[in-house]
N, C-alpha and C. Protein backbone atom coordinates (compact mmCIF):
# COMPACT_ATOMS: atom_id res chain seq x y z
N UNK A 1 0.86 -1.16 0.00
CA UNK A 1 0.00 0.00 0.00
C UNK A 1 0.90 1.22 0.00
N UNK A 2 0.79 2.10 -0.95
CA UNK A 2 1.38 3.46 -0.81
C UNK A 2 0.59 4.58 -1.22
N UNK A 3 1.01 5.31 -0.91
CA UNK A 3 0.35 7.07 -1.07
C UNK A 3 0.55 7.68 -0.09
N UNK A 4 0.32 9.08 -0.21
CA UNK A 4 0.35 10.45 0.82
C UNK A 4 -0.53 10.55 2.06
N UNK A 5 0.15 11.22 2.86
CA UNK A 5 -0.71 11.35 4.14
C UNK A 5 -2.04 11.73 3.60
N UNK A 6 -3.26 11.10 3.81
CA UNK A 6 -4.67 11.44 3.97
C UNK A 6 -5.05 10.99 2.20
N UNK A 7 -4.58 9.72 1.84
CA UNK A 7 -4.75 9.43 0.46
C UNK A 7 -5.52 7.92 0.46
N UNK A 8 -6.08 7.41 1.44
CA UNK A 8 -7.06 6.03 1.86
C UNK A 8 -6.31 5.26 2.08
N UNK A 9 -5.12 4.41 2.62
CA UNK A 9 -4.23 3.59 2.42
C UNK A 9 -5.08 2.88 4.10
N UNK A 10 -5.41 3.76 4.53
CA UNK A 10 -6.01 2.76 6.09
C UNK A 10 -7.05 2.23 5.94
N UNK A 11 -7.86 3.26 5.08
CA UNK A 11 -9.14 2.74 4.99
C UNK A 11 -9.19 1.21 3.85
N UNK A 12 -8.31 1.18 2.83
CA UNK A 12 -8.22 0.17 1.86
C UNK A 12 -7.43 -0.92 2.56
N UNK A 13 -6.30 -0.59 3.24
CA UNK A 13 -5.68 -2.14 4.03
C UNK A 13 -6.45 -2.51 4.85
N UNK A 14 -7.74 -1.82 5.74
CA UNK A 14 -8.48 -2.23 6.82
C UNK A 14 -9.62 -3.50 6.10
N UNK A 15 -9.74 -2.72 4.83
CA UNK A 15 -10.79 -3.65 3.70
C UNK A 15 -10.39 -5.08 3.53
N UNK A 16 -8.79 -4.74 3.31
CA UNK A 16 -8.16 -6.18 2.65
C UNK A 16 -8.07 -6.92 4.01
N UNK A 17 -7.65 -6.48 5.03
CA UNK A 17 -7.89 -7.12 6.24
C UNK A 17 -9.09 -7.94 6.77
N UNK A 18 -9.68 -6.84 6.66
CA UNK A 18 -11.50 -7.61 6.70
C UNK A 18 -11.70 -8.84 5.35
N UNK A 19 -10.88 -8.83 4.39
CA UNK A 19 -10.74 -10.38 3.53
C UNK A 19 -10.19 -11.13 3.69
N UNK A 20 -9.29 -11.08 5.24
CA UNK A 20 -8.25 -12.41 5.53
C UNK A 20 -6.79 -12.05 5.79
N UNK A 21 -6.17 -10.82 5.14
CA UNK A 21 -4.61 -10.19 5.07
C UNK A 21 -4.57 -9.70 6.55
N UNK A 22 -3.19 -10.02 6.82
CA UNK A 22 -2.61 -9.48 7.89
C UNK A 22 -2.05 -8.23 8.06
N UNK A 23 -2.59 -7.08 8.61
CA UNK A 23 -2.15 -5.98 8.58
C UNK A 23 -1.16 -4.86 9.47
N UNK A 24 -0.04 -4.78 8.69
CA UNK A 24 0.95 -4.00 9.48
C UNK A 24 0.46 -3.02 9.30
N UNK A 25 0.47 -1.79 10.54
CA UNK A 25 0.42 -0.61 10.69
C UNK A 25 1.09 0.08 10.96
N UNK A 26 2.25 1.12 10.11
CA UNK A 26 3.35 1.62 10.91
C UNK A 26 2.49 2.89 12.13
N UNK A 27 1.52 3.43 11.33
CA UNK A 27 0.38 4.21 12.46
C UNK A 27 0.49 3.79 13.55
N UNK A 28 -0.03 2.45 13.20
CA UNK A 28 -0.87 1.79 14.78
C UNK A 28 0.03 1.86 15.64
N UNK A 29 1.25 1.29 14.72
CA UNK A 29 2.38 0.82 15.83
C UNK A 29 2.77 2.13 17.00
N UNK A 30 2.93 2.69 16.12
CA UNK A 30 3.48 4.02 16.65
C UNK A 30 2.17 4.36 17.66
N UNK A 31 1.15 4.51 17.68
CA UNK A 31 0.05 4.91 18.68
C UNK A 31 0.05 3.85 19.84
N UNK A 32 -0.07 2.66 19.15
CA UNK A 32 0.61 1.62 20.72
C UNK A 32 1.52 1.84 21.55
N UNK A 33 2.70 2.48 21.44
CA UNK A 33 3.42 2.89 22.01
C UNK A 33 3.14 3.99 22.51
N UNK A 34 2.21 5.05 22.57
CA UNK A 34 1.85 6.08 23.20
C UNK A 34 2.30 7.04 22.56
N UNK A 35 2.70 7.32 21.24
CA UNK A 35 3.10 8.64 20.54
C UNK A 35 1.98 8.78 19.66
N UNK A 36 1.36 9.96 19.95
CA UNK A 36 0.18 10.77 19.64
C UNK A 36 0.85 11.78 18.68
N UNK A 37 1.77 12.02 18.07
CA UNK A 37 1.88 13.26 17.17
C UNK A 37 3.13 12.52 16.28
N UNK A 38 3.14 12.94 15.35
CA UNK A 38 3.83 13.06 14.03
C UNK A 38 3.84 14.08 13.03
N UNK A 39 5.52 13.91 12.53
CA UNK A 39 6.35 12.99 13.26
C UNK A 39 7.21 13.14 13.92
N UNK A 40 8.07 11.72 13.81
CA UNK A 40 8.75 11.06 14.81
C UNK A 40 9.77 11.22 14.48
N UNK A 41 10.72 11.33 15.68
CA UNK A 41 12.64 11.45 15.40
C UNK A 41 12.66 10.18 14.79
N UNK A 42 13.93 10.56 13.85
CA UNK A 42 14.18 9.49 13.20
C UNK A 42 14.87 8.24 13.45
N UNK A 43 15.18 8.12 14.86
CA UNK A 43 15.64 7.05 15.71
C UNK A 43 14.58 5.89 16.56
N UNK A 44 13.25 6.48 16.60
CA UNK A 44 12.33 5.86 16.89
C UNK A 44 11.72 5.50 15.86
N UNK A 45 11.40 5.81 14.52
CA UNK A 45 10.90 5.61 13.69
C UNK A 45 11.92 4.66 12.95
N UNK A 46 13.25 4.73 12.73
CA UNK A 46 13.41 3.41 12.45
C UNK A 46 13.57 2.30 13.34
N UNK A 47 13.18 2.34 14.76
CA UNK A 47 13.00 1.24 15.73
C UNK A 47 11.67 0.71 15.28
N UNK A 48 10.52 1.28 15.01
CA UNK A 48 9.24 1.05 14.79
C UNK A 48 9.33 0.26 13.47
N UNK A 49 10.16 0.64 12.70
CA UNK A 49 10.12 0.31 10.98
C UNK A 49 11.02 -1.11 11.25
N UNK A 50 12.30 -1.55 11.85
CA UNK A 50 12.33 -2.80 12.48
C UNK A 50 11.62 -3.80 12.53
N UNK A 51 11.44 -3.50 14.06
CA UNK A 51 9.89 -4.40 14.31
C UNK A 51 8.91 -4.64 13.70
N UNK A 52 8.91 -3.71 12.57
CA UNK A 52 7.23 -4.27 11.56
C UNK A 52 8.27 -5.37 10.46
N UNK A 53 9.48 -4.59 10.03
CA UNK A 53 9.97 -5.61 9.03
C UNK A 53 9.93 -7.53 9.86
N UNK A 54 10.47 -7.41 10.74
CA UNK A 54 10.70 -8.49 11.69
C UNK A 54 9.24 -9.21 11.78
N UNK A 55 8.52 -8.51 12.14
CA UNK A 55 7.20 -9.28 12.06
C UNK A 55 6.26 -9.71 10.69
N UNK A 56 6.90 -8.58 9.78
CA UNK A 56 6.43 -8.99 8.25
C UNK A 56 7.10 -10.71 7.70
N UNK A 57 8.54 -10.47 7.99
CA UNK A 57 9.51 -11.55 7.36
C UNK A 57 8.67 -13.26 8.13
N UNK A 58 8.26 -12.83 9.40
CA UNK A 58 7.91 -14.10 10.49
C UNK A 58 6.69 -14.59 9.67
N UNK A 59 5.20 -13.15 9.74
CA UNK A 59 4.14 -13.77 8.89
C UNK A 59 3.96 -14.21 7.61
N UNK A 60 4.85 -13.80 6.52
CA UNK A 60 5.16 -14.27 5.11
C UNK A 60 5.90 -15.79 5.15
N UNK A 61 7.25 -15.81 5.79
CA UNK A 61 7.43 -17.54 6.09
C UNK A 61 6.22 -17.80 6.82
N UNK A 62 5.32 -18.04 7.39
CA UNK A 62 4.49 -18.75 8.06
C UNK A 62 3.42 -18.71 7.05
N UNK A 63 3.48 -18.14 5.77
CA UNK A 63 2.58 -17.86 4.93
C UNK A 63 1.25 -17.05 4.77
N UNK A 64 1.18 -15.97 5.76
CA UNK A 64 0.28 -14.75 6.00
C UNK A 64 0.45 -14.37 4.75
N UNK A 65 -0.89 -13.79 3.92
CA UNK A 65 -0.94 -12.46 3.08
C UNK A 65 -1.04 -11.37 4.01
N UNK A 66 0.29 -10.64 3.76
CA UNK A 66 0.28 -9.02 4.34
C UNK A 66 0.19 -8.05 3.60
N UNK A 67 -0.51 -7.00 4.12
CA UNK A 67 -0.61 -5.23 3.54
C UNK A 67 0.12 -4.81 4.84
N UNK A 68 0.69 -3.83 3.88
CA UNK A 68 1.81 -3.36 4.64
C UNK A 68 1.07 -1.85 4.39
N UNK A 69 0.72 -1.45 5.32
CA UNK A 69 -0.25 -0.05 5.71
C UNK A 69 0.76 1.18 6.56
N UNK A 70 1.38 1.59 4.92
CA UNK A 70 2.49 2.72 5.27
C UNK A 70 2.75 2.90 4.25
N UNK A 71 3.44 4.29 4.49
CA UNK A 71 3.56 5.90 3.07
C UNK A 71 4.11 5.19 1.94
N UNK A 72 4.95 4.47 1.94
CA UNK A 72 6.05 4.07 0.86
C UNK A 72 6.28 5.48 0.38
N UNK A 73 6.40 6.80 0.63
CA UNK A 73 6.77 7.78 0.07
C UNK A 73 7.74 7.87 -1.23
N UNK A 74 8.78 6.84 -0.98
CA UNK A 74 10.05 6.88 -2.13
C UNK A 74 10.13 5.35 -3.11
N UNK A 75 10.35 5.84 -4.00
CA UNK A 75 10.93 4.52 -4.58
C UNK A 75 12.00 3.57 -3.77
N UNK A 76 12.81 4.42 -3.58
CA UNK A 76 14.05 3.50 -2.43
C UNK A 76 13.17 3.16 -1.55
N UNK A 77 12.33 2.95 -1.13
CA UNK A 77 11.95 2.25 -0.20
C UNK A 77 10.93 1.07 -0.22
N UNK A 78 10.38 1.74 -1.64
CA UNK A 78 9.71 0.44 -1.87
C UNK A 78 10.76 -0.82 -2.72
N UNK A 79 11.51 -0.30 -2.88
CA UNK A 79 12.60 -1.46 -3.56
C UNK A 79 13.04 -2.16 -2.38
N UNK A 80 13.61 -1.35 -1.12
CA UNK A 80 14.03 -2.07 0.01
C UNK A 80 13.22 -3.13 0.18
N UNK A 81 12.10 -3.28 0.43
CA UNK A 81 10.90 -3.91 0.41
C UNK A 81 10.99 -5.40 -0.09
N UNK A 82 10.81 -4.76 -1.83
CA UNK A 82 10.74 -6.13 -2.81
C UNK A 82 12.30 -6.72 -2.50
N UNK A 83 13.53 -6.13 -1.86
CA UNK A 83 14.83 -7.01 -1.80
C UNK A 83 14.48 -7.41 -0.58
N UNK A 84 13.58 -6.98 0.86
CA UNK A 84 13.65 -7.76 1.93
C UNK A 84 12.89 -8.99 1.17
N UNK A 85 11.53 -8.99 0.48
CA UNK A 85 11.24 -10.66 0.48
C UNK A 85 11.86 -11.24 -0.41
N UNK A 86 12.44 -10.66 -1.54
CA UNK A 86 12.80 -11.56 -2.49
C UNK A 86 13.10 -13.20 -2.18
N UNK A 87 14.13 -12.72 -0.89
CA UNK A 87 15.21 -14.09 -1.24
C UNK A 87 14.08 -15.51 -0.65
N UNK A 88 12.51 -14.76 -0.10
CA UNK A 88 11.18 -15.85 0.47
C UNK A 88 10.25 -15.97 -0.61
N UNK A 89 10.92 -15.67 -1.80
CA UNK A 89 10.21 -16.25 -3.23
C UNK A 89 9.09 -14.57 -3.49
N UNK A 90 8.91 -14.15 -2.42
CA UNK A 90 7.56 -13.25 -2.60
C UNK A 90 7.93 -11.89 -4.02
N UNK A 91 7.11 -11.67 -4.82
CA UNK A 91 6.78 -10.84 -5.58
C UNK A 91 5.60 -9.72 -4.89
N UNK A 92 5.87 -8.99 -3.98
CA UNK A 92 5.10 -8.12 -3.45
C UNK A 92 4.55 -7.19 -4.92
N UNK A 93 3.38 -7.00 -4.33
CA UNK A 93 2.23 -5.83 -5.63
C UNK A 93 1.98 -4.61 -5.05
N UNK A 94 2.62 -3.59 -5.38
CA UNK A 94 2.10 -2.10 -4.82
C UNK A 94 0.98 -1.43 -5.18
N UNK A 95 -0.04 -1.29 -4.27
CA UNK A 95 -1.27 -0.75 -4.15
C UNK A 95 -1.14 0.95 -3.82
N UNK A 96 -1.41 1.43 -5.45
CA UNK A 96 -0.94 3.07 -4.79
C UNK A 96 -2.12 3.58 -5.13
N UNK A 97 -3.01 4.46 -3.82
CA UNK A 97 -3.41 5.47 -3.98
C UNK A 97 -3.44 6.64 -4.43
N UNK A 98 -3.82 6.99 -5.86
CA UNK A 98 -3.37 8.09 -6.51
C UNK A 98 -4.79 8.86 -6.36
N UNK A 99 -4.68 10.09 -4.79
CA UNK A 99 -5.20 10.98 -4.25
C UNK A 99 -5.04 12.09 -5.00
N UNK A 100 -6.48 12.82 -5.30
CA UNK A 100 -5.90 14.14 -5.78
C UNK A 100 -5.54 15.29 -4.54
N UNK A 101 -4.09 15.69 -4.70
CA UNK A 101 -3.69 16.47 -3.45
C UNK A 101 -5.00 17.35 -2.96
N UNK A 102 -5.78 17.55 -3.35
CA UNK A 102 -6.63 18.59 -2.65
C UNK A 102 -7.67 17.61 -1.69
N UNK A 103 -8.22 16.90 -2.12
CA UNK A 103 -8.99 15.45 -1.27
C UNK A 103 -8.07 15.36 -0.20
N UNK A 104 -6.44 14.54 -0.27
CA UNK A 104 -5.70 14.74 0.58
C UNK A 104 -5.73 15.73 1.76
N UNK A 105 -5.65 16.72 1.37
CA UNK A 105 -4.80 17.66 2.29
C UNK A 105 -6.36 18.19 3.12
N UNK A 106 -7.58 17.27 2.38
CA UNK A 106 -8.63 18.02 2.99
C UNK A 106 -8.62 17.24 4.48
N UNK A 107 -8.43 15.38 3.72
CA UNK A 107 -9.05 14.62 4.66
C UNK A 107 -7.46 14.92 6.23
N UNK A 108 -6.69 15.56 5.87
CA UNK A 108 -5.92 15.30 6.84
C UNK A 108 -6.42 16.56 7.59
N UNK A 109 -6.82 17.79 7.10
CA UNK A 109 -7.13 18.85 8.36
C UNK A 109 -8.35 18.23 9.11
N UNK A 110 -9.38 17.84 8.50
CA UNK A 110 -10.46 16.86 9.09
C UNK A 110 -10.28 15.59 10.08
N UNK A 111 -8.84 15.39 10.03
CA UNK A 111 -8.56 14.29 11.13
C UNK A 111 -9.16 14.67 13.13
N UNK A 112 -9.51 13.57 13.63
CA UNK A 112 -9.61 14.31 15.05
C UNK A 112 -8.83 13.67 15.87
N UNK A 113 -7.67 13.05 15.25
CA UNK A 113 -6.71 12.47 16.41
C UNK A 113 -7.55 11.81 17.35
N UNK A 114 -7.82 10.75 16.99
CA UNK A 114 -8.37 9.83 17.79
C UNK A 114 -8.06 8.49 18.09
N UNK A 115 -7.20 7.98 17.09
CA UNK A 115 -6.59 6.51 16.91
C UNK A 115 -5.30 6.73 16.13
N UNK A 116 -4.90 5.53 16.21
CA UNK A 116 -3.97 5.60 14.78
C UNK A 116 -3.90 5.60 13.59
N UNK A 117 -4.88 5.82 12.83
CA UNK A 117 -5.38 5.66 11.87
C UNK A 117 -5.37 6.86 11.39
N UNK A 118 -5.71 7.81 12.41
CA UNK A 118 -6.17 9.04 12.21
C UNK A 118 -5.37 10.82 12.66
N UNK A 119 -4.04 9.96 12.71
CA UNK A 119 -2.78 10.72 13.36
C UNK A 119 -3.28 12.69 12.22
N UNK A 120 -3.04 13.52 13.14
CA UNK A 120 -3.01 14.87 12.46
C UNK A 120 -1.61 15.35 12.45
N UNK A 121 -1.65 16.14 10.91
CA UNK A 121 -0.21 16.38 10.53
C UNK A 121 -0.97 17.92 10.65
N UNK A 122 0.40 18.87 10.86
CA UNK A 122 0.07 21.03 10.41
C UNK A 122 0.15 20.27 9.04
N UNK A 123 -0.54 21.49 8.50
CA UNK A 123 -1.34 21.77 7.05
C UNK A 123 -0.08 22.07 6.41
N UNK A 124 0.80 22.90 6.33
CA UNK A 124 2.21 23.21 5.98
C UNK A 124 2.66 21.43 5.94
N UNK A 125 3.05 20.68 7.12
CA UNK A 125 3.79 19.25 6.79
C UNK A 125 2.95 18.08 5.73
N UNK A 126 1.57 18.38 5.90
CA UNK A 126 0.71 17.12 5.42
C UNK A 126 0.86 17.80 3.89
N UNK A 127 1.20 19.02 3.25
CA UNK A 127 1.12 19.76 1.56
C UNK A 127 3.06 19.33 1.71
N UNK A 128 4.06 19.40 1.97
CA UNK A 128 4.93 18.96 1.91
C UNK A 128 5.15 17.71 1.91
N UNK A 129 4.83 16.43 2.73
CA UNK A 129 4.21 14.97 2.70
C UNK A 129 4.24 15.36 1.14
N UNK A 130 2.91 15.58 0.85
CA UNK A 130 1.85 15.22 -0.60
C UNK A 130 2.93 15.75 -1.54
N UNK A 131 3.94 16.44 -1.56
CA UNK A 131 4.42 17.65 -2.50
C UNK A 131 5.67 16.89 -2.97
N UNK A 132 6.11 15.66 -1.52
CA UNK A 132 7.87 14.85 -2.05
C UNK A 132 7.30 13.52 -2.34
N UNK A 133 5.88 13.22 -2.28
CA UNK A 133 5.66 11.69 -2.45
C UNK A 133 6.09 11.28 -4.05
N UNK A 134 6.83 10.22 -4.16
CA UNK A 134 7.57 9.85 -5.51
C UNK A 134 6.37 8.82 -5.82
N UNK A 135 5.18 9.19 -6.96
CA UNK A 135 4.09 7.77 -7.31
C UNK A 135 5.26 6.61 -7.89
N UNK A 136 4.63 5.44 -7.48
CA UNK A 136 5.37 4.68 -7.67
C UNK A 136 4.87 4.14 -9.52
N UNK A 137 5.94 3.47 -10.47
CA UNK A 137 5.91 3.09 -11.83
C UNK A 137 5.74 1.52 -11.91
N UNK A 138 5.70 1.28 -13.28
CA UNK A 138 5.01 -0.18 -13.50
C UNK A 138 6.41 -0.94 -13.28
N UNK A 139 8.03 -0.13 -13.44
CA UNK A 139 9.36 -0.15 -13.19
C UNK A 139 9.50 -1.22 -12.05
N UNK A 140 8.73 -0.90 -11.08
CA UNK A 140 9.27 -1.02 -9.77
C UNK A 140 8.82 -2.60 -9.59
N UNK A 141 7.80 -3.36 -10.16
CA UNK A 141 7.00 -4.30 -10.11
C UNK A 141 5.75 -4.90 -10.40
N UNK A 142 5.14 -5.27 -10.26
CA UNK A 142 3.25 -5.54 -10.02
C UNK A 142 2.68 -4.07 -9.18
N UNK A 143 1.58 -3.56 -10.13
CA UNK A 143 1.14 -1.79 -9.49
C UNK A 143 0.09 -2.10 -10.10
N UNK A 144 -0.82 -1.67 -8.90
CA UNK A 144 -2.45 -1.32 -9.46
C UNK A 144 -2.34 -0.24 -8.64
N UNK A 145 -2.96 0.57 -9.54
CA UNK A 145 -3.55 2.07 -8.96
C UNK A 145 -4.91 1.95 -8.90
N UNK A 146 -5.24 3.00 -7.85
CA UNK A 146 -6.99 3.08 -7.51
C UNK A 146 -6.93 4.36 -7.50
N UNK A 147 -8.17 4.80 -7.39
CA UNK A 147 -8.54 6.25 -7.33
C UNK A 147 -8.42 6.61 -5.94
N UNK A 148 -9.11 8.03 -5.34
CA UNK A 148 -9.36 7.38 -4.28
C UNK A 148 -10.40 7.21 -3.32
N UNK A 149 -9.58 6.76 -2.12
CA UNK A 149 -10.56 5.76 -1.46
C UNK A 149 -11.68 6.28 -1.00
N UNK A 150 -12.69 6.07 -0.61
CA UNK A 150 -14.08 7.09 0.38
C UNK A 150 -13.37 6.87 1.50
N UNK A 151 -14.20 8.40 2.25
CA UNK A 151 -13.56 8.33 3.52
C UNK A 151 -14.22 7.53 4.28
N UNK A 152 -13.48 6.89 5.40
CA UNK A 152 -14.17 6.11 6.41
C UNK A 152 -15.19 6.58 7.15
C-alpha cells in the first residue's frame, strides 16, 4: 500500500484485512506505544520500521498475506521492500493510492486524532508529505492504482 498522508491507504488495508490479510500498521504501531503526534525522530521511527519488518519476514514464512499499511513515500523504499522478500520467493504488488492532493490535504485537516489511523499532521507538513511523495511506476513491479478511497 502506498500514497500520501490522507490518500485512503487505512481505509483500503483495513478492507483487505477484513478479507483475511494481515495488517501491518506503521500508524498503529506508533500509537501503541503512546506517541500521539507526528512525526517522529528518526531514531524511533526506524526502531518502529524494524519491528514491523521483523514481524512482516515471520508472517510471510508462516505464509500470512500481508498489507503493509504505510507511506512508501520513495521509490528506495519500496525497492528495500521487494529485496527484503525476495530471497522468500515473494513478488510483493504495490497498491498506490493516486489521491488528488486537494482530497488529501482536505481529509488530513479533518482528522480528530483519535486513533492511529487518524494521526493529524500542520497543514504546511501534510502539503509537503503530498508535494515529495515519488508515485510509484510499472518499473518497480506488479502496481495497481486506484482512485481514491471514500472516507471512512
Amino acid at each position: 500500500m502506498c500514497g500520501p498522508a490522507g490518500a485512503g491507504k487505512s481505509t483500503v488495508a483495513r478492507r483487505l484485512e477484513a478479507e483475511g490479510m494481515t495488517r501491518l500498521s506503521f500508524d498503529q504501531e506508533a500509537w501503541r506505544r503512546g506517541i500521539q503526534t507526528m512525526p517522529i525522530p528518526a531514531e524511533l521511527h526506524e526502531e518502529i520500521e524494524q519491528d514491523l519488518r521483523a514481524r512482516l519476514l515471520t508472517l510471510v514464512a508462516d505464509g500470512a498475506d500481508v498489507v503493509l499499511d504505510f507511506s512508501f513515500w520513495s521509490k528506495r523504499a519500496r525497492l528495500a521492500y521487494r529485496d527484503l522478500l525476495r530471497p522468500l520467493g515473494v513478488v510483493p504488488e504495490t497498491i498506490y493510492l493516486a489521491t488528488p492532493r486537494a482530497v488529501a490535504l482536505e481529509r488530513m485537516q479533518a482528522r480528530g486524532h483519535e486513533h492511529g489511523d487518524d494521526y493529524a499532521l500542520p497543514a504546511d507538513v501534510a502539503a509537503e508529505y503530498f508535494d515529495h511523495f515519488e508515485p510509484p511506476t510499472a518499473d518497480e513491479g506488479p502496481l495497481t492504482i486506484l482512485g481514491a478511497a471514500p472516507s471512512p
